[in-house]
C-alpha atoms as a PDB file:
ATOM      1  CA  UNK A   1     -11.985   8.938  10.602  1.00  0.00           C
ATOM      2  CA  UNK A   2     -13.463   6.155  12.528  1.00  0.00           C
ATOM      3  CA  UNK A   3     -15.653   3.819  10.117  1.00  0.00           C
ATOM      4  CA  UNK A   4     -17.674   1.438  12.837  1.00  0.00           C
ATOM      5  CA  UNK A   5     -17.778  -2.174  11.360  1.00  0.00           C
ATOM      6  CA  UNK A   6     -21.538  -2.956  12.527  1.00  0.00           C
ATOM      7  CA  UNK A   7     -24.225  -1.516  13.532  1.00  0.00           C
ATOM      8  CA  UNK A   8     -25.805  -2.194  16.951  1.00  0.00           C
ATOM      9  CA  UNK A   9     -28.689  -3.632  16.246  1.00  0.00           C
ATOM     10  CA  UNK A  10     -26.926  -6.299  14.017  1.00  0.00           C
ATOM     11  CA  UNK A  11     -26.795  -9.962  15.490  1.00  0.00           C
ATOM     12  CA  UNK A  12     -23.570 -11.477  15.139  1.00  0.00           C
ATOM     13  CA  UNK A  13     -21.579 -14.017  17.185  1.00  0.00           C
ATOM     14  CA  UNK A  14     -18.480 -11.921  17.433  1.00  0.00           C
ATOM     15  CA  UNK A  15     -18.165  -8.971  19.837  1.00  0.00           C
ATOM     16  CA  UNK A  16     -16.046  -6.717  17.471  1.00  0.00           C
ATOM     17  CA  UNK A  17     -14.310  -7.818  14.220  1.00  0.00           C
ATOM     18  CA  UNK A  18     -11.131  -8.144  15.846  1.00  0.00           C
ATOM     19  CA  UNK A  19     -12.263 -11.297  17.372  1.00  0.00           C
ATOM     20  CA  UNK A  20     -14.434 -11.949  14.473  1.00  0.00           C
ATOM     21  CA  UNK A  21     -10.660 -11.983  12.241  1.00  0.00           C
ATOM     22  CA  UNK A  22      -8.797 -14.433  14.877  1.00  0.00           C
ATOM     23  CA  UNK A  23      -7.299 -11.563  17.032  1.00  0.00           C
ATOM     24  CA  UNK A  24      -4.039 -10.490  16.724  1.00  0.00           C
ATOM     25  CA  UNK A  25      -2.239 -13.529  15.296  1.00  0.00           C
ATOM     26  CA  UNK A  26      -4.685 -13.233  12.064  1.00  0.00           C
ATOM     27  CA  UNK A  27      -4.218  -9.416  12.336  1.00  0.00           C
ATOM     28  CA  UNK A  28      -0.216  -9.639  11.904  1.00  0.00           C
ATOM     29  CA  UNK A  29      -0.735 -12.534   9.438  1.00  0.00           C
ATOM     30  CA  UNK A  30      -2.987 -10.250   7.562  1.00  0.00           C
ATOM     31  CA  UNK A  31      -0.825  -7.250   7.668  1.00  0.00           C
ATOM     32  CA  UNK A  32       2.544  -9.728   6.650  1.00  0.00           C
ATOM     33  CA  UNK A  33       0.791 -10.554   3.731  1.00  0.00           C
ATOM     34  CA  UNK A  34      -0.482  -7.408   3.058  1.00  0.00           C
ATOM     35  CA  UNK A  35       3.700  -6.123   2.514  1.00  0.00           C
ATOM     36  CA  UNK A  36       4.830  -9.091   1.377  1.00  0.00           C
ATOM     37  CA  UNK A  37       2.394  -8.789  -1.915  1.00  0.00           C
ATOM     38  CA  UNK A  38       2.868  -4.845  -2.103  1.00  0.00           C
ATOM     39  CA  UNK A  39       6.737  -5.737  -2.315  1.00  0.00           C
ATOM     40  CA  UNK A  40       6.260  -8.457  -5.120  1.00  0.00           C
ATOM     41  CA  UNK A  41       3.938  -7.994  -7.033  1.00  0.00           C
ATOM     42  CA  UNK A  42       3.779  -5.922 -10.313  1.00  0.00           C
ATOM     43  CA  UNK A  43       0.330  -4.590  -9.849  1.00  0.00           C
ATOM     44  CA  UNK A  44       0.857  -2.420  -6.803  1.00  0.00           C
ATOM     45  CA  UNK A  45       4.017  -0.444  -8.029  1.00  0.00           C
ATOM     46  CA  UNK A  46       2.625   2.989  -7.778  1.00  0.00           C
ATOM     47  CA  UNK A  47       1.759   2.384  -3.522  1.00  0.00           C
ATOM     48  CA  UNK A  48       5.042   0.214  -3.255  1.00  0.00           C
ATOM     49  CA  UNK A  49       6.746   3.163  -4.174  1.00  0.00           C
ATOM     50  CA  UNK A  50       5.258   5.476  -1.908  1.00  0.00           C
ATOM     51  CA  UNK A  51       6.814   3.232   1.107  1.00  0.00           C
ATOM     52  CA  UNK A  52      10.653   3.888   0.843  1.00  0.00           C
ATOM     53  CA  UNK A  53      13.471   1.325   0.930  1.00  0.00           C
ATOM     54  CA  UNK A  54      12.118  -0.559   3.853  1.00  0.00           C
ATOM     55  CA  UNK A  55       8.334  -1.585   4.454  1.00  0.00           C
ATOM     56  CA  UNK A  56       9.399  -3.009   8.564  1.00  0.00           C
ATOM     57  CA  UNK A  57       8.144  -0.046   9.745  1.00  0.00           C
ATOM     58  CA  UNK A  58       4.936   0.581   8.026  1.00  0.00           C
ATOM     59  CA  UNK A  59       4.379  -3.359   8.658  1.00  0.00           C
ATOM     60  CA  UNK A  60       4.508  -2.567  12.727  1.00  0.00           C
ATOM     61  CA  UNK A  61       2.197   0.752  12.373  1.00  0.00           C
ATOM     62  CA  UNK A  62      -0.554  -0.988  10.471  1.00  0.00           C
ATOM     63  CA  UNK A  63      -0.648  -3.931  12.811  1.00  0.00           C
ATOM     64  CA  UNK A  64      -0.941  -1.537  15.517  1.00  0.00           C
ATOM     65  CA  UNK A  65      -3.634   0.592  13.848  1.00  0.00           C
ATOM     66  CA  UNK A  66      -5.682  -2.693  12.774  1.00  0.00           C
ATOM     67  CA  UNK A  67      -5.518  -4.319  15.855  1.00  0.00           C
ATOM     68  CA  UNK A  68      -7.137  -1.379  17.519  1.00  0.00           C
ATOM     69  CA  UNK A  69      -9.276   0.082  14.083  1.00  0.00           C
ATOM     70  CA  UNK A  70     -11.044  -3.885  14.458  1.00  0.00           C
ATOM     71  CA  UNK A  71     -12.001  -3.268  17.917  1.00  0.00           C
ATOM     72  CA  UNK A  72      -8.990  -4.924  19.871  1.00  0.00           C
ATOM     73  CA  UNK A  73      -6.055  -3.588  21.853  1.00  0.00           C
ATOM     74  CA  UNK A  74      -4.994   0.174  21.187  1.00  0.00           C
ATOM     75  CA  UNK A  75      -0.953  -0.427  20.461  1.00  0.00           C
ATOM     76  CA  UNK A  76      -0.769   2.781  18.334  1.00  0.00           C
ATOM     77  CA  UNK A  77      -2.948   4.775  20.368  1.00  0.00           C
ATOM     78  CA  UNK A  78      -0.992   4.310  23.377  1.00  0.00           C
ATOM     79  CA  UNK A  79       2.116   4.151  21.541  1.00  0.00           C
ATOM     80  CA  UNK A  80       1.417   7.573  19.310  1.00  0.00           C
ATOM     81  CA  UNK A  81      -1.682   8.803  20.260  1.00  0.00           C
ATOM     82  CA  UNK A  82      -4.838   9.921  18.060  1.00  0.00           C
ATOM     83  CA  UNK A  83      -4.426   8.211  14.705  1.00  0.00           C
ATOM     84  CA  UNK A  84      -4.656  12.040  12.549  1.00  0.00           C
ATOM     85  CA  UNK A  85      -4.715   9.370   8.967  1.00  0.00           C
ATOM     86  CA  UNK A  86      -5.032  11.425   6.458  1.00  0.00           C
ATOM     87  CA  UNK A  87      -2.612  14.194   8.295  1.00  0.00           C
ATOM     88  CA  UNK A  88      -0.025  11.534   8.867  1.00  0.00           C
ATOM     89  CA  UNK A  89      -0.348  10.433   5.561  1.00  0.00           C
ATOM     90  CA  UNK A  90      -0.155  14.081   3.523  1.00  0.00           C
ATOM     91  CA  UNK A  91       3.949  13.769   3.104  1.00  0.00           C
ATOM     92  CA  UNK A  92       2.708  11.052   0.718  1.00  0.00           C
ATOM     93  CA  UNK A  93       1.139  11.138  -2.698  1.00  0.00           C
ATOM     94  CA  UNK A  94      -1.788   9.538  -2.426  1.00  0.00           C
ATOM     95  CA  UNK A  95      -4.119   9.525  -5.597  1.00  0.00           C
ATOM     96  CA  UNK A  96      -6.475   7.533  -7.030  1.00  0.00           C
ATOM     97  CA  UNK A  97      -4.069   5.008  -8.258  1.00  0.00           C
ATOM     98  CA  UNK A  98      -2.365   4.678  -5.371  1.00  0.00           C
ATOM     99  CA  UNK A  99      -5.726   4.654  -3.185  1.00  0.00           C
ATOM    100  CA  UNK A 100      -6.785   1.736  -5.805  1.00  0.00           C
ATOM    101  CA  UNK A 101      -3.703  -0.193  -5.183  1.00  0.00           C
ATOM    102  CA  UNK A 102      -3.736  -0.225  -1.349  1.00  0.00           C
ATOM    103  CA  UNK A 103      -6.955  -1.399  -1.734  1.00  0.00           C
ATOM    104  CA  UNK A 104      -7.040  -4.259  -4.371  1.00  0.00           C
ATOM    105  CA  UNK A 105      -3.663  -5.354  -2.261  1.00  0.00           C
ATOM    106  CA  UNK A 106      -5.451  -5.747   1.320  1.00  0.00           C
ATOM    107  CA  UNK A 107      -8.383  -7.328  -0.768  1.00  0.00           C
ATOM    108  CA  UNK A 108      -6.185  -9.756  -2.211  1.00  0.00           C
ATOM    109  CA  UNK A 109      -4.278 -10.295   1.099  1.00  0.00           C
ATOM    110  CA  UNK A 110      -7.581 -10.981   2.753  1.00  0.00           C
ATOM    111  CA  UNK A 111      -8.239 -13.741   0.439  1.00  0.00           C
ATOM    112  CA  UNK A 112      -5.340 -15.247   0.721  1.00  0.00           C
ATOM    113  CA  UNK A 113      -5.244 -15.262   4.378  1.00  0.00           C
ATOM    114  CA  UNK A 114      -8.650 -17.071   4.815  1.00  0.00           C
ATOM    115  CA  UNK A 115     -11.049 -13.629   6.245  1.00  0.00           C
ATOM    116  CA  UNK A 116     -14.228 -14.348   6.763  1.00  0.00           C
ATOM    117  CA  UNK A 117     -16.463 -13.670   3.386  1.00  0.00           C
ATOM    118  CA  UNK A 118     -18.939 -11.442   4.778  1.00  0.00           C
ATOM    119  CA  UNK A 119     -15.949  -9.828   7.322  1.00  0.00           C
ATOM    120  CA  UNK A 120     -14.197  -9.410   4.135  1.00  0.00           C
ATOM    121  CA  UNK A 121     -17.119  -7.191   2.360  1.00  0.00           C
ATOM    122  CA  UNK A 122     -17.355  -5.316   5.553  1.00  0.00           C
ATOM    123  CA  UNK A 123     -13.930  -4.092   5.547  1.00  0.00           C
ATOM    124  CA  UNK A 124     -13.931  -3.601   1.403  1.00  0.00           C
ATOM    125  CA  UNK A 125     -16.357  -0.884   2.129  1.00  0.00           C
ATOM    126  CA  UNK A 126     -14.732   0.687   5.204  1.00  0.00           C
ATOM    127  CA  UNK A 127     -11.220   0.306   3.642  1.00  0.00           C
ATOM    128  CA  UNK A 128     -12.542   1.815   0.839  1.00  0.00           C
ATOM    129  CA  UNK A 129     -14.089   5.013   2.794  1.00  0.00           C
ATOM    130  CA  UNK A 130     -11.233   5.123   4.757  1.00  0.00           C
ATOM    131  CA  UNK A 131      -8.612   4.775   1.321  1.00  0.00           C
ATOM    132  CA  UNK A 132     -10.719   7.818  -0.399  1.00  0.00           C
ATOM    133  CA  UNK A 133     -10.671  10.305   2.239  1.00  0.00           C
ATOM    134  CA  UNK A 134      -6.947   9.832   2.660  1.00  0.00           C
ATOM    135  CA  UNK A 135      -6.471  11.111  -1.333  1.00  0.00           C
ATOM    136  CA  UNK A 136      -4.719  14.176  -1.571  1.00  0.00           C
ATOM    137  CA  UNK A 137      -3.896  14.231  -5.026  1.00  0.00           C
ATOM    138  CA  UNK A 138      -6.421  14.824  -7.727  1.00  0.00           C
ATOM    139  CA  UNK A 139      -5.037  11.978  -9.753  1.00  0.00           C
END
């Protein structure tokens, strides 16, 4: 599912909102966050679980995926090809709690990471498209 971040007859001072985020470096700060508060924090139990014994490698995919979802480089299209989300996902629960979770945890990792306000209620709605489709659970 590819969820474009603006519409071209928007003005804005940022060609995409990879460069509107800070690129890459913001990107992996983002993500690093992101993990670190899924793996510490009470709140997002149900979607920690979901993740196994180790989060390294679902730290390195989402980078990828972000970096190119926002607009920049393609790492995990050239690294894996075509995305396939939701199919990649379907090993995994994914329900409304967890969808909930994931998505109050990048909220809260945007915040703390200094996104852009109006960035930030961009990517609320797209992560929230994006988090709903993926459900595959009716729970």
């Amino acid at each position: 599912m590819n969820i474009p971040l603006y519409k071209p007859q928007e003005p804005t001072r940022h060609a995409t909102p990879f460069e509107w985020i800070g690129s890459e470096e913001k990107v992996r700060e983002l993500v690093e966050r992101f993990y670190d508060l899924m793996d510490i924090e009470p709140g997002y139990a149900a979607l920690r679980a979901t993740h196994g014994s180790t989060l390294e490698n679902a730290r390195q995919r989402l980078f990828w995926f972000l970096c190119g979802w926002l607009g920049g480089p393609q790492h995990y299209t050239e690294k894996f090809g075509h995305p396939m989300l939701r199919a990649r996902h379907m090993p995994f629960a994914i329900g409304i709690q967890e969808r909930d979770q994931w998505l109050a945890c990048m909220d809260q990792a945007m915040g703390e990471t200094g996104v852009d306000e109006a960035l930030r209620e961009r990517l609320r709605t797209s992560f929230f498209q994006t988090a709903d489709w993926m459900r595959n659970t009716p729970r």
